[in-house]
Protein backbone atom coordinates (compact mmCIF):
# COMPACT_ATOMS: atom_id res chain seq x y z
CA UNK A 1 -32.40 13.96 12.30
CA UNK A 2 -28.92 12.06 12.80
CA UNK A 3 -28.02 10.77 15.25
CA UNK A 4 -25.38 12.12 17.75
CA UNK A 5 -22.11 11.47 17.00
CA UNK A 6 -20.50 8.87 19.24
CA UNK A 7 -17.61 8.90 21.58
CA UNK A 8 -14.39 7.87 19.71
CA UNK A 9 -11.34 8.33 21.33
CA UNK A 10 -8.82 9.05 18.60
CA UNK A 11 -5.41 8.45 20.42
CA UNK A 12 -2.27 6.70 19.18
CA UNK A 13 -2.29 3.04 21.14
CA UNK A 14 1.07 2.02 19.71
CA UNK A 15 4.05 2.96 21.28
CA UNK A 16 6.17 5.31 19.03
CA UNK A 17 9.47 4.49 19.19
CA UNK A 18 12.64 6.73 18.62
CA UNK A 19 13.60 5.93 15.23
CA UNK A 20 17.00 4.62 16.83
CA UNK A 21 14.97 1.77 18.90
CA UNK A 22 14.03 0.19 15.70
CA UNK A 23 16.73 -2.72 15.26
CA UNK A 24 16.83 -3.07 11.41
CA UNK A 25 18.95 -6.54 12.06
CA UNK A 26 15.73 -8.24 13.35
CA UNK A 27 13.78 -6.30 11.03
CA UNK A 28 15.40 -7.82 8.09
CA UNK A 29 15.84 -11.18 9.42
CA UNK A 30 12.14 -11.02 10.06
CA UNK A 31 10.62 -10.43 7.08
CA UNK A 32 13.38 -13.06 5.29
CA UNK A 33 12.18 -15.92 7.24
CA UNK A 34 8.87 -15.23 7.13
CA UNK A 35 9.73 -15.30 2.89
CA UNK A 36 11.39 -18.27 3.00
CA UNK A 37 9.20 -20.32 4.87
CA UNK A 38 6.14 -19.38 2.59
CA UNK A 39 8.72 -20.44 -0.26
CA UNK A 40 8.88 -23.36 1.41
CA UNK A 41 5.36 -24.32 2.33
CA UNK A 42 4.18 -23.50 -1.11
CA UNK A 43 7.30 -26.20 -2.64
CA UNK A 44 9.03 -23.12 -4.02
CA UNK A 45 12.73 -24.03 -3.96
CA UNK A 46 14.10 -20.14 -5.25
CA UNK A 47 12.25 -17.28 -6.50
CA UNK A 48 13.44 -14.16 -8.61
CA UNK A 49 12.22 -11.00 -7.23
CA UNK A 50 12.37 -7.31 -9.74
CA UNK A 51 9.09 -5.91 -7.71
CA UNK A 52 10.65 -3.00 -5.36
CA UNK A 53 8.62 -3.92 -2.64
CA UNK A 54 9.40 -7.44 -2.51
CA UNK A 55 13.42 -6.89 -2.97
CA UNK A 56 12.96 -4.44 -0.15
CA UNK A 57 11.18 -7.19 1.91
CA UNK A 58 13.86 -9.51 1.34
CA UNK A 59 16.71 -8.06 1.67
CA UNK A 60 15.93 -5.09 3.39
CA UNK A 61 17.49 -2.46 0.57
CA UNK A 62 15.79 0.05 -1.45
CA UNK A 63 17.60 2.35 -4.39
CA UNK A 64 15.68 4.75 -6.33
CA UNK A 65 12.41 2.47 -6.22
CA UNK A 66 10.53 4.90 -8.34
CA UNK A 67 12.93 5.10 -11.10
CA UNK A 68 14.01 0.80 -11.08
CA UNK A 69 10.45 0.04 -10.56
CA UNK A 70 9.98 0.24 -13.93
CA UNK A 71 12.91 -0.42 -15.29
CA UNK A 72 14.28 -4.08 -14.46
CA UNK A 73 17.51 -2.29 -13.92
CA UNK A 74 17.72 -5.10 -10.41
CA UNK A 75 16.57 -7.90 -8.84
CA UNK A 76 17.63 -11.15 -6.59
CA UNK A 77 17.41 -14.56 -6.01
CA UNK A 78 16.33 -16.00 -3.13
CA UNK A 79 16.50 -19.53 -2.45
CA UNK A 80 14.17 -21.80 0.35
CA UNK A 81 17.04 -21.77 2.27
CA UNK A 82 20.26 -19.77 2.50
CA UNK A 83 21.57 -16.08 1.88
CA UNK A 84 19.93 -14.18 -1.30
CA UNK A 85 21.95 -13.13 -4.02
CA UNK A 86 20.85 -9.17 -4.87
CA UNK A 87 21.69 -8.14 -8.20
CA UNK A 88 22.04 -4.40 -8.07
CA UNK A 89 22.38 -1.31 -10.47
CA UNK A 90 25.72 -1.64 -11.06
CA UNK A 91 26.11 2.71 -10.09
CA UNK A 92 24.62 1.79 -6.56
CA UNK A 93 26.36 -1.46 -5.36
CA UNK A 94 28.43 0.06 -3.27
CA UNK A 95 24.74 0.79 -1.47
CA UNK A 96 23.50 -2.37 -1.02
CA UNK A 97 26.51 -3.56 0.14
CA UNK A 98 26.32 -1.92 3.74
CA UNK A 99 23.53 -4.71 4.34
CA UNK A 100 23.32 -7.45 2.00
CA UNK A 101 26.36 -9.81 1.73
CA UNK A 102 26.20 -11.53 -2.19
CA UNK A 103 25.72 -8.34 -4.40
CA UNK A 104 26.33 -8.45 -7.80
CA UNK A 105 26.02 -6.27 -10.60
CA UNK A 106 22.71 -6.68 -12.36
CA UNK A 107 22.13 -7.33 -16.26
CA UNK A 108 20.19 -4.99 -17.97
CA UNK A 109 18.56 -5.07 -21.94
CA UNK A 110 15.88 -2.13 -21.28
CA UNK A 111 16.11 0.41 -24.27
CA UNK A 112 18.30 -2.05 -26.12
CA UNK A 113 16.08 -2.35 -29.01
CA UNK A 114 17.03 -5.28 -31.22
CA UNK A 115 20.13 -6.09 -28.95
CA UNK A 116 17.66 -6.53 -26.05
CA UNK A 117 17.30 -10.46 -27.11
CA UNK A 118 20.80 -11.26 -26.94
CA UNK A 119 21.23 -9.44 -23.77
CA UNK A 120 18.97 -10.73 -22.37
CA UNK A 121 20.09 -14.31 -23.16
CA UNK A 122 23.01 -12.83 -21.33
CA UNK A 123 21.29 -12.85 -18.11
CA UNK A 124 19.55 -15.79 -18.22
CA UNK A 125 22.69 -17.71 -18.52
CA UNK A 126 23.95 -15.55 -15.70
CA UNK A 127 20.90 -16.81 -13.75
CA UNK A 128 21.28 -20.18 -14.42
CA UNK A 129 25.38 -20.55 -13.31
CA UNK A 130 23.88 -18.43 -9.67
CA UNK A 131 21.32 -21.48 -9.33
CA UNK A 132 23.99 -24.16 -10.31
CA UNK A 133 26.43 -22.21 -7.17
CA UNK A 134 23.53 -22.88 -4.87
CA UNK A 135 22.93 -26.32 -5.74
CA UNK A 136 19.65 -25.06 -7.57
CA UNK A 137 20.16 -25.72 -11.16
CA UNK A 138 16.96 -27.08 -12.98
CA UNK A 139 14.84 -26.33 -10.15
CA UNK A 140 11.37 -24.37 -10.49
CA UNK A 141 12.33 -20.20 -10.61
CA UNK A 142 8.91 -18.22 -8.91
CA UNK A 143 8.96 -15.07 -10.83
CA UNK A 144 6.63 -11.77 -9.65
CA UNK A 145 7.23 -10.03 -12.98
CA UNK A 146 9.40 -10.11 -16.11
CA UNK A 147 9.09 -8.09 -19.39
CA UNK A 148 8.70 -9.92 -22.61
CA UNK A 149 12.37 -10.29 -23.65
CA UNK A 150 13.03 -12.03 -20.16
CA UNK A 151 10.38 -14.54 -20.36
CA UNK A 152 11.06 -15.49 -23.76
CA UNK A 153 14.96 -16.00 -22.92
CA UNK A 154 14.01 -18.21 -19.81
CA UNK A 155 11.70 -20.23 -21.67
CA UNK A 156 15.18 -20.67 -24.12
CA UNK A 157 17.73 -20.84 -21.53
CA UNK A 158 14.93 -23.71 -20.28
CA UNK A 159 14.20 -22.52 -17.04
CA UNK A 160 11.09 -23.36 -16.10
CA UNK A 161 9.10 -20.14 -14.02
CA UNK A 162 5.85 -20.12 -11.46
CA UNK A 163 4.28 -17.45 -10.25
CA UNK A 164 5.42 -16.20 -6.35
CA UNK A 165 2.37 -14.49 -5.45
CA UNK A 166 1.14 -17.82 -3.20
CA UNK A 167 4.62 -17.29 -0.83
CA UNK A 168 4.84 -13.73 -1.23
CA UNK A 169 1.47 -12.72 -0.38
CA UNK A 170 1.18 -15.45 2.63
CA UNK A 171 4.50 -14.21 3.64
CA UNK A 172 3.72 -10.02 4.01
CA UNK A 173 0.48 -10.18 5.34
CA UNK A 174 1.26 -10.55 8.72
CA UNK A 175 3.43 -8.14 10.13
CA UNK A 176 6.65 -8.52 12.19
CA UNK A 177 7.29 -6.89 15.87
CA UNK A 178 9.43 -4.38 13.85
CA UNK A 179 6.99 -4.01 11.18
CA UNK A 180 4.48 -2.76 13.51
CA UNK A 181 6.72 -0.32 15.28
CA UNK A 182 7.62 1.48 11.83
CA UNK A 183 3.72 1.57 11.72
CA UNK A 184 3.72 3.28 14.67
CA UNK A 185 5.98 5.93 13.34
CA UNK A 186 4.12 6.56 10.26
CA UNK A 187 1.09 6.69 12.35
CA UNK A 188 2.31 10.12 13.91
CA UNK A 189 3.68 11.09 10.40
CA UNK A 190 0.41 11.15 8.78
CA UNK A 191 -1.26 12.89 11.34
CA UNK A 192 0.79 15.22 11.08
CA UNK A 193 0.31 15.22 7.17
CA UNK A 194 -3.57 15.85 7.86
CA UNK A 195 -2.94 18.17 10.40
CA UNK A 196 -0.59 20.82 8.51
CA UNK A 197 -3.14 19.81 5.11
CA UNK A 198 -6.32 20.75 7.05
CA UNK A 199 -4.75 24.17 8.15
CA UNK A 200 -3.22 25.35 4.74
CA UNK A 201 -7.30 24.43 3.08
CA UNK A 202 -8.09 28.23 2.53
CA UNK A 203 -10.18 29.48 -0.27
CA UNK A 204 -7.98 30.71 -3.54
CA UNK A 205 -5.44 28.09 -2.86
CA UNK A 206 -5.11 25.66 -5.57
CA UNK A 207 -5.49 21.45 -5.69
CA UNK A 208 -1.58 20.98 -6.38
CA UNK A 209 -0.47 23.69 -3.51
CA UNK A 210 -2.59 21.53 -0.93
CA UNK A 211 -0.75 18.42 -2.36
CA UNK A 212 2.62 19.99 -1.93
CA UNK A 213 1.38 21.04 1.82
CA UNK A 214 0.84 17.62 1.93
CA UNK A 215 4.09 16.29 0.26
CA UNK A 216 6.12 18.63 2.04
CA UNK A 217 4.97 17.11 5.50
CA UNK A 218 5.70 14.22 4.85
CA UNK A 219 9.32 14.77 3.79
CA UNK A 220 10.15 16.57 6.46
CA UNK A 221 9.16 13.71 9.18
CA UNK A 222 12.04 11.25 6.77
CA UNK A 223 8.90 9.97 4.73
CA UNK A 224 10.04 8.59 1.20
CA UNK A 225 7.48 9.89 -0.86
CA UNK A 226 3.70 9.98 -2.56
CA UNK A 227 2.24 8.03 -4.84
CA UNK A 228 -0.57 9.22 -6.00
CA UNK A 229 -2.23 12.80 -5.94
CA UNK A 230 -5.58 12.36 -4.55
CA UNK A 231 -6.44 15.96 -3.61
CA UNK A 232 -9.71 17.15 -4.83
CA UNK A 233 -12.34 19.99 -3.91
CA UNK A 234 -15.70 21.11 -5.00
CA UNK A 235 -17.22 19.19 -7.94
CA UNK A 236 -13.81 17.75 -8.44
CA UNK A 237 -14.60 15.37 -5.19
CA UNK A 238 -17.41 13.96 -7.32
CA UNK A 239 -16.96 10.68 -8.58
CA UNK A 240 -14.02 10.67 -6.58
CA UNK A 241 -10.27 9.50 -7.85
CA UNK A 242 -9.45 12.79 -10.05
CA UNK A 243 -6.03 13.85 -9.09
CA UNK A 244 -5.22 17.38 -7.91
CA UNK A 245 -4.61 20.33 -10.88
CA UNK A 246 -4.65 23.71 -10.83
CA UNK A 247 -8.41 24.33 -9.21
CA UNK A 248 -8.69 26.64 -6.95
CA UNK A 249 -10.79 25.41 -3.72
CA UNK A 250 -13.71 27.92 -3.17
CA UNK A 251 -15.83 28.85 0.03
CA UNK A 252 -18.59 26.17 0.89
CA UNK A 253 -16.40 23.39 -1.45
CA UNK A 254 -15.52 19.62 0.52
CA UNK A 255 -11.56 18.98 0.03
CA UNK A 256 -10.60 15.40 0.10
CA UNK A 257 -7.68 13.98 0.19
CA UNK A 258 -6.13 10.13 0.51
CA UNK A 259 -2.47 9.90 1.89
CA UNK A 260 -1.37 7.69 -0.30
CA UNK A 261 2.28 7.77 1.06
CA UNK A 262 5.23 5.74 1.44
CA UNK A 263 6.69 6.83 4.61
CA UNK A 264 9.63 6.33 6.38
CA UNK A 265 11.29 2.67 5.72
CA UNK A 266 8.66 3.24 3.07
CA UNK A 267 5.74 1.92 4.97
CA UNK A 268 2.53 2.65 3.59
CA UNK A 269 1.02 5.40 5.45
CA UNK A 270 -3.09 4.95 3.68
CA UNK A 271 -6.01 7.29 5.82
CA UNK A 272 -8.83 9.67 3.86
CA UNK A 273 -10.01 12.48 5.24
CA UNK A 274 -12.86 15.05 3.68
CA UNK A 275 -12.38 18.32 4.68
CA UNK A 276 -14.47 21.68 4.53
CA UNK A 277 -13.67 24.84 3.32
CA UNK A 278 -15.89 27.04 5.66
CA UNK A 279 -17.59 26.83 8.82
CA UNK A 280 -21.45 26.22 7.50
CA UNK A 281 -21.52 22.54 6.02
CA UNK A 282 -25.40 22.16 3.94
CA UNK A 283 -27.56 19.54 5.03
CA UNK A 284 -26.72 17.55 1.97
CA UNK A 285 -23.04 17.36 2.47
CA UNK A 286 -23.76 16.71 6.42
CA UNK A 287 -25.74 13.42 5.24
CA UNK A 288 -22.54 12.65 2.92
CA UNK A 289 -20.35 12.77 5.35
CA UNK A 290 -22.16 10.71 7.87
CA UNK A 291 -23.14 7.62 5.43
CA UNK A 292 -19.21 7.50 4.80
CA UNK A 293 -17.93 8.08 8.49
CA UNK A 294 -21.30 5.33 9.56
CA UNK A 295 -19.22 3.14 7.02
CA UNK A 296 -16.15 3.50 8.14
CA UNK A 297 -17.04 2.75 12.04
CA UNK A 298 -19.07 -0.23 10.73
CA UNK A 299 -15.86 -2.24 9.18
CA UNK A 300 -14.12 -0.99 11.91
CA UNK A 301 -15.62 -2.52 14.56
CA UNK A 302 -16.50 -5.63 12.69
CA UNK A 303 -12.50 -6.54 12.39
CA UNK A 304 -11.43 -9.19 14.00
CA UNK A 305 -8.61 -12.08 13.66
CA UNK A 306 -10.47 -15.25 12.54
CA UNK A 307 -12.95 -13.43 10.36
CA UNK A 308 -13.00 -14.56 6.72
CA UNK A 309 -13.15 -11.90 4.44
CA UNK A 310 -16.34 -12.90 2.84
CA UNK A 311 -17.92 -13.02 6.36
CA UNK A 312 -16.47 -9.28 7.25
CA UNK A 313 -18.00 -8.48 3.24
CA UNK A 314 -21.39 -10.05 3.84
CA UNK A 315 -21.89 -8.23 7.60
CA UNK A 316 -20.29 -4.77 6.76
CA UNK A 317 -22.67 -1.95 6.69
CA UNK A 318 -24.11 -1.53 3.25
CA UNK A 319 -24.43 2.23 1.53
CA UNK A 320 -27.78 3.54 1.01
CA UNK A 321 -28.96 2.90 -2.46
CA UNK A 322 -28.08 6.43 -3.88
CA UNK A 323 -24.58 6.10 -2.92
CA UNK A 324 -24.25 2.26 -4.29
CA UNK A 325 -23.69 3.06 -7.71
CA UNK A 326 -20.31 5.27 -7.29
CA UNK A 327 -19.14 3.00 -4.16
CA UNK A 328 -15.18 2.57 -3.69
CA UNK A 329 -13.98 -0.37 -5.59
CA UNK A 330 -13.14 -2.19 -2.59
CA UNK A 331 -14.27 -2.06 1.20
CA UNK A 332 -10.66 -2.86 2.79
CA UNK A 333 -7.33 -3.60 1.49
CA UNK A 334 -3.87 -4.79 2.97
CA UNK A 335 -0.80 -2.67 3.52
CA UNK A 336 2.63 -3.22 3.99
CA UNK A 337 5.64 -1.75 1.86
CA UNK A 338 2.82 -1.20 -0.59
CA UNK A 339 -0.90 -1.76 -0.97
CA UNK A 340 -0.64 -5.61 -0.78
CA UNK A 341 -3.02 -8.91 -0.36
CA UNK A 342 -5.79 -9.07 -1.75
CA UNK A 343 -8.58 -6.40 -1.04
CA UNK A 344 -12.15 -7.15 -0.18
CA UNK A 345 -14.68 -6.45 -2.32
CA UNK A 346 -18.35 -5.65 -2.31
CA UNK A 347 -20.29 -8.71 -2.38
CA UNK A 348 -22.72 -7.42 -5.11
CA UNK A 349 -20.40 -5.28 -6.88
CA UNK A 350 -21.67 -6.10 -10.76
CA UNK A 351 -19.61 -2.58 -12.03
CA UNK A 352 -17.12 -3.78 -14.95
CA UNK A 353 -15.52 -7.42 -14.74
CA UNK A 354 -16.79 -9.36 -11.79
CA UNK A 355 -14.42 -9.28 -8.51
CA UNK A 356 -13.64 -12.73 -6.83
CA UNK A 357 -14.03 -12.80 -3.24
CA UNK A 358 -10.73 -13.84 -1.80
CA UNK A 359 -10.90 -17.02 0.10
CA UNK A 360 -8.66 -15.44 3.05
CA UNK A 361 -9.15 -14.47 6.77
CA UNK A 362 -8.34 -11.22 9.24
CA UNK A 363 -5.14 -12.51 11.10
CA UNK A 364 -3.80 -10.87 14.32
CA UNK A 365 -1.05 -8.47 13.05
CA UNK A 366 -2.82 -8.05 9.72
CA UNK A 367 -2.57 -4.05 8.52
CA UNK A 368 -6.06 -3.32 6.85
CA UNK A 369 -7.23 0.06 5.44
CA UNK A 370 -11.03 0.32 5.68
CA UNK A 371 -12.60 2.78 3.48
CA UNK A 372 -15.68 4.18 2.13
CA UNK A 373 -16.74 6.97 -0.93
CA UNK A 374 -19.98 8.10 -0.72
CA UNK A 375 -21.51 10.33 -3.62
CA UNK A 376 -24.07 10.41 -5.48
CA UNK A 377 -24.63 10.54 -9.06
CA UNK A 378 -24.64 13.92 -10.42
CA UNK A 379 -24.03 15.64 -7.11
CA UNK A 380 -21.17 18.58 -6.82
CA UNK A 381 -19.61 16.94 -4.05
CA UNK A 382 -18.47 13.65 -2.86
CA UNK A 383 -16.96 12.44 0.56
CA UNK A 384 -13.90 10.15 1.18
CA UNK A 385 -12.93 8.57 4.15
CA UNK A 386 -10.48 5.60 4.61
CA UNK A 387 -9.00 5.05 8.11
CA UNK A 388 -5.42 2.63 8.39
CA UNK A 389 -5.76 -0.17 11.56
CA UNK A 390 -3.43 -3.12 12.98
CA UNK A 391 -5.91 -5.92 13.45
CA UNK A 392 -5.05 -6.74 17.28
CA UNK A 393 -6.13 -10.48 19.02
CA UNK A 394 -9.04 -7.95 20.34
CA UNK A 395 -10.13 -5.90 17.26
CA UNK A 396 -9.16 -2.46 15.13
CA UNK A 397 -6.14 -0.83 16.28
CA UNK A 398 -5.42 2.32 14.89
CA UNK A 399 -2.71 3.45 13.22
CA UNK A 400 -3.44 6.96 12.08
CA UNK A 401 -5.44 8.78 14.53
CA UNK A 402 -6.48 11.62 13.14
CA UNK A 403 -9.85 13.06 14.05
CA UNK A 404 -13.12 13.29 11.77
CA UNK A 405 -14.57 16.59 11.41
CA UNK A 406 -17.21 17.15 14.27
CA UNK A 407 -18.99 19.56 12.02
CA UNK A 408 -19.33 17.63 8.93
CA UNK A 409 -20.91 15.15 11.72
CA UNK A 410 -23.27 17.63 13.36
């Protein structure tokens, strides 16, 4: 017999501001001097940002992330100390411009073929006269990412790169005061995303109609977009991670589904929930659902500032042995204007190449996602669950509130 399920008061905490309390100033000034003093506690004198996400964090602009994300169609410097220098698509400078003050048109050798070297030369030369201006010239450039054409034309321009991840990473794990209000927001966004998903789950309609549901939600409430499309029913659920098709969800089938949103100032909004298609759950899925929800509750109320993550790894509930072997690839991860940090692994996770266990801790302010698959091999069905917290000088905070389904429970 389980055991009853317990009280869990599923109510937003965080105050939701109006969208027009949110003072974008601070916001951006924020998250710049948070960057710049992990630049300069990790001796970085300038780094060269082309991840979205990071340009975003800096400077506080986004154009067409999708589309430049892969692309290297713009990127900035930002030194230690001072102003950046955002080098934009040269069709949306007039964008940037309403907020960042130095913005330049960006160089560009994508799709060039064999004229992509001497471009590309181009730019680095471009690069190095912007570090002379700031007094920078010869100094160390931390990179996140370059294509092969721009590395090589660094290395002969002579610029000599190191990798930003050290300041980056320190600097976005721990969110601002405006950070966490934009959390707030997207907290009421994606319940609302589960709420209008769980009533359009109906049997005949198909994987990708739920995901629209669930796409269409979010735009509406000024979210930016998905990025993934983890919708899945019946045997589909089972090991999870297949992306929604053209399936059509039957009586009796488990629908899961993983946000997996950027919502609005293109926040990560992260939560699982595993749905059911029916009134009359069989004992079998009941037991799924409860070794995934006992998971979940587990790492949630194990969170804590101070914590190291191999402590929260070593003391977080462990799956029974016939859900080990198709376990999520990671017990928590971070989120910010992506999935960032480092996640935390299972311990004794020997599937594929060996994870490292991050030598980090839970800070206060922290945004964590705690999650948990549980399926077993060869079943039909497999349950997801993932709930989205601010880690709080007390515990869990969270984010999304959405509730579990009391019948899955029993």
């Amino acid at each position: 017999m389980l055991p009853p399920m317990p009280h869990r008061p599923r109510i937003h905490e965080l105050r939701v501001p109006n969208l027009s309390d949110v003072d974008f100033g601070n916001l951006r000034a924020g998250r710049l001097a948070r960057f710049q003093t992990m630049l300069k506690r990790h001796d970085l004198p300038v780094a060269l940002l082309y991840n979205t996400a990071n340009i975003r964090y800096a400077t506080g602009v986004d154009v067409m992330s999708v589309w430049t994300a892969g692309t290297f169609a713009r990127y900035c410097l930002v030194p230690a100390e001072g102003a950046p220098i955002l080098f934009e698509y040269k069709g949306s400078v007039h964008v940037s411009q309403k907020v960042v003050a130095d913005v330049r048109p960006a160089y560009t050798w994508q799709y060039g073929g064999v004229a992509a070297r001497d471009k590309a030369r181009e730019w680095a030369r471009s690069l190095r006269a912007a570090l002379r201006e700031r007094g920078l010239e010869g100094e160390r450039v931390a990179v996140d990412k370059l294509d092969t054409v721009g590395f090589l034309a660094l290395q002969e321009e002579g610029i000599e790169i190191v990798d930003v991840g050290p300041a980056s990473v320190d600097a976005r794990e721990v969110k601002t005061p405006e950070e966490i209000e934009i959390f707030a927001i997207n907290g009421g966004i994606g319940d609302a995303m589960l709420s209008d998903f769980e009533a359009a789950i109906r049997p005949g309609i198909r994987e990708y109609e739920l995901w629209a549901v669930l796409s269409d939600a979010l735009l509406r409430r000024h979210g930016e977009g998905l990025f993934t499309r983890l919708v899945a029913s019946g045997t589909n659920t089972n090991p999870w991670l297949t992306e929604a098709h053209d399936k059509v969800v039957m009586p009796g089938d488990l629908v899961g589904v993983d946000t997996d949103a950027s919502g609005y100032e293109g926040y990560v909004i992260d939560v699982s929930r595993t749905f059911l298609c029916g009134d009359t759950p069989s004992p079998a899925q009941k037991e799924a659902y409860r070794v995934a929800y006992d998971c979940v509750m587990g790492m949630l109320d194990l969170v804590r500032p101070g914590l190291t993550f191999e402590e929260f790894a070593q003391r977080a509930p462990r799956l029974p042995e016939a859900y080990a072997a198709q376990r999520y690839p990671s017990m928590a991860h971070q989120a910010g204007l992506e999935d960032e940090g480092p996640s935390i692994p299972y311990p004794d996770d020997d599937r594929g190449p060996r994870r490292i266990m991050p030598k980090r801790e839970i800070k206060e302010n922290m945004v964590l996602c705690l999650e948990c698959y549980a399926g077993k091999v060869g079943a039909p069905f497999g349950v997801k669950l993932e709930d989205q917290v601010l880690v709080t000088s007390t515990g869990a905070r969270l984010i999304c509130t959405y509730p579990y389904d009391a019948t899955l429970l029993g």
